[in-house]
Structure formats: structure tokens, C-alpha cells
C-alpha atoms as a PDB file:
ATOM      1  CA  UNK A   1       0.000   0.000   0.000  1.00  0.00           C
ATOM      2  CA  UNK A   2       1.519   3.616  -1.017  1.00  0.00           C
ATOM      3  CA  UNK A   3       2.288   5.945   2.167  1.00  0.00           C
ATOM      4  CA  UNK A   4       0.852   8.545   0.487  1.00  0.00           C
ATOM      5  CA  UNK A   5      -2.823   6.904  -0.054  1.00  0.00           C
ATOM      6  CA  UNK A   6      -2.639   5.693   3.119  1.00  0.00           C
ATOM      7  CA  UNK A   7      -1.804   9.582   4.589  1.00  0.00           C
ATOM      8  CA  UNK A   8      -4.789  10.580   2.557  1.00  0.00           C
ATOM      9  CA  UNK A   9      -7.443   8.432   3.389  1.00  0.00           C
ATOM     10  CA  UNK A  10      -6.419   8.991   7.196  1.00  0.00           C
ATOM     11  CA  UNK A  11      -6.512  12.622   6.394  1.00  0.00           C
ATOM     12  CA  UNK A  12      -9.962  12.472   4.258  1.00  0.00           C
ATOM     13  CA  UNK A  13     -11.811   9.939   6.541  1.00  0.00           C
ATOM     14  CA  UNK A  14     -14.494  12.258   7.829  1.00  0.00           C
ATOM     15  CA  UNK A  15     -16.066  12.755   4.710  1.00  0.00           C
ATOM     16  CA  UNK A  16     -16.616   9.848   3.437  1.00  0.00           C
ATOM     17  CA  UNK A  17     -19.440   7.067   3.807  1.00  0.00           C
ATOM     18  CA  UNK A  18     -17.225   3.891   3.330  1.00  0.00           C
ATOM     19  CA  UNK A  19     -13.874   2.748   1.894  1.00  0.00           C
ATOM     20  CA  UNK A  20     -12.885  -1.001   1.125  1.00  0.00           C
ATOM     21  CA  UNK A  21      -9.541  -1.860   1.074  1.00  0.00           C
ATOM     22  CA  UNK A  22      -7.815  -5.002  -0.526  1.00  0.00           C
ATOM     23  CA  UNK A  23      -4.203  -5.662   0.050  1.00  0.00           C
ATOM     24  CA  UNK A  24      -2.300  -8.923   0.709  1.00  0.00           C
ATOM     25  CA  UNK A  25      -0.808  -7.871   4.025  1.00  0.00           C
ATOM     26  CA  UNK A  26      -3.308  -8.183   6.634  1.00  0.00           C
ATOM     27  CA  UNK A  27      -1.813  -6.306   9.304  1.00  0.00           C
ATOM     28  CA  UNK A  28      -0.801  -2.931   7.059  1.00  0.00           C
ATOM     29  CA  UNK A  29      -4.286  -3.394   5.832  1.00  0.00           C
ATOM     30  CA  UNK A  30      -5.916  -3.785   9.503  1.00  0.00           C
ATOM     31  CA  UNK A  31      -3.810  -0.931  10.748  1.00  0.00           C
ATOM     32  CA  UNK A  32      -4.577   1.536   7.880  1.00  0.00           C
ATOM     33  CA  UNK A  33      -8.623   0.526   8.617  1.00  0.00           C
ATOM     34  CA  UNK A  34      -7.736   1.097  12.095  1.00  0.00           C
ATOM     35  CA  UNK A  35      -6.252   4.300  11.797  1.00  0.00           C
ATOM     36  CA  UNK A  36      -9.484   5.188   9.607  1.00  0.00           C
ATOM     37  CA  UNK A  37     -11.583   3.989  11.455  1.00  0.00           C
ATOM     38  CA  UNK A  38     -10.199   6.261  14.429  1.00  0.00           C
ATOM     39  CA  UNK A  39      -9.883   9.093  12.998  1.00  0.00           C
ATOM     40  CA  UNK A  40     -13.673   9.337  11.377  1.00  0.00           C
ATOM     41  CA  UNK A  41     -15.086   8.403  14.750  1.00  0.00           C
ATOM     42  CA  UNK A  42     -17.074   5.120  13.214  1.00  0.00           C
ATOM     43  CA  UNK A  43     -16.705   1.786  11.160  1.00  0.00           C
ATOM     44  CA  UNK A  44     -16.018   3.209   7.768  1.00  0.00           C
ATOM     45  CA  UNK A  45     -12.804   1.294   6.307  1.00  0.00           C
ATOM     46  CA  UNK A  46     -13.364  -2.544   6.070  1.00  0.00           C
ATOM     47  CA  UNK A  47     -10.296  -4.622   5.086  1.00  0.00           C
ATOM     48  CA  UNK A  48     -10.058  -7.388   2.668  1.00  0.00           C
ATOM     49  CA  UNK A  49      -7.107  -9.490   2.680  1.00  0.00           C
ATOM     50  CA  UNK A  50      -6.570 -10.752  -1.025  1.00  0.00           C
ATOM     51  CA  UNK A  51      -3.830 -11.966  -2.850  1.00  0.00           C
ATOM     52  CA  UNK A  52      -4.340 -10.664  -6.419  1.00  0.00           C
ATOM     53  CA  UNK A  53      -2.110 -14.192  -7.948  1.00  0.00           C
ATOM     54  CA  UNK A  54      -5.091 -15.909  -6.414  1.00  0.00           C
ATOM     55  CA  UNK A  55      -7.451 -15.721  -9.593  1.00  0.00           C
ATOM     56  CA  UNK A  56      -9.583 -18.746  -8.049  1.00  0.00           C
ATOM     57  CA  UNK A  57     -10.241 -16.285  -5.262  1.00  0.00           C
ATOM     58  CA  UNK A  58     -11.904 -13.512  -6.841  1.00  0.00           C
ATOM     59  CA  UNK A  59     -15.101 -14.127  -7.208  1.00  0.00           C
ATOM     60  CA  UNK A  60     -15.994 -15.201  -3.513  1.00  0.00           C
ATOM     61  CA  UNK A  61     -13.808 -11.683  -2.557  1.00  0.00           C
ATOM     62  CA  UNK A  62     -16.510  -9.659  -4.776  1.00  0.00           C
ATOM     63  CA  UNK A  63     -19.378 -11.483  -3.195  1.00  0.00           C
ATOM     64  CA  UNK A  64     -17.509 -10.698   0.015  1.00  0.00           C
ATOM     65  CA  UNK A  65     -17.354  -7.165  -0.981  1.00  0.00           C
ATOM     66  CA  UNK A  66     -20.695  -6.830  -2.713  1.00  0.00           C
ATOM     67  CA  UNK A  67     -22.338  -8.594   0.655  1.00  0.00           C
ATOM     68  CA  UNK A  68     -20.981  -5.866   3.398  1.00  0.00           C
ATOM     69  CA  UNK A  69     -22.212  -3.125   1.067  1.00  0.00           C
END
């Protein structure tokens, strides 16, 4: 994850309704939702941990995704 998007959606978080984040590395991806999270005073990052080699795993990720919307 880029320093720099992860600065500006900390930064940005109280205006927002929801952001979804995929990354392989759960615990930069849990902190970053953390942080978020924090900083906009509610649940509005969610974190999906995804390995984007993992073709096979796609399409139950999007259901994931399309489920918590």
C-alpha cells in the first residue's frame, strides 16, 4: 500500500461514507482501517485481505465485498 494513499485516506476519513480496502498484508491493511476507522469516529474502512495471484479467489472476494455493502 503507497504511504501517500494511506496519509490521505487517514486525512480524508471524515467525509466519506465507506472505503474497502484489498491488500495482501493483513496487518498494514488492519492498521490503515484502524487508523481510519479512528480518525472518522465510526466503522467506515473494512479490510479485505486478497492476494491478487489468487485468480480462483476472486469471485468469492466480490461477493464478500458486494455482501458488506
Amino acid at each position: 500500500m503507497h504511504a501517500d494513499r494511506a496519509r490521505l485516506d487517514r486525512g480524508d476519513a471524515r467525509g466519506l461514507e465507506r472505503e474497502l480496502f484489498v491488500a495482501r498484508r493483513a496487518d498494514a491493511l488492519n492498521t490503515l482501517c484502524d487508523q481510519i476507522n479512528t480518525a472518522a469516529g465510526r466503522p467506515l474502512a473494512r479490510a479485505y485481505v486478497h492476494d491478487v495471484t489468487d485468480t480462483a479467489a476472486i469471485g468469492p472476494l466480490f461477493e464478500n465485498i458486494l455482501r458488506d455493502l
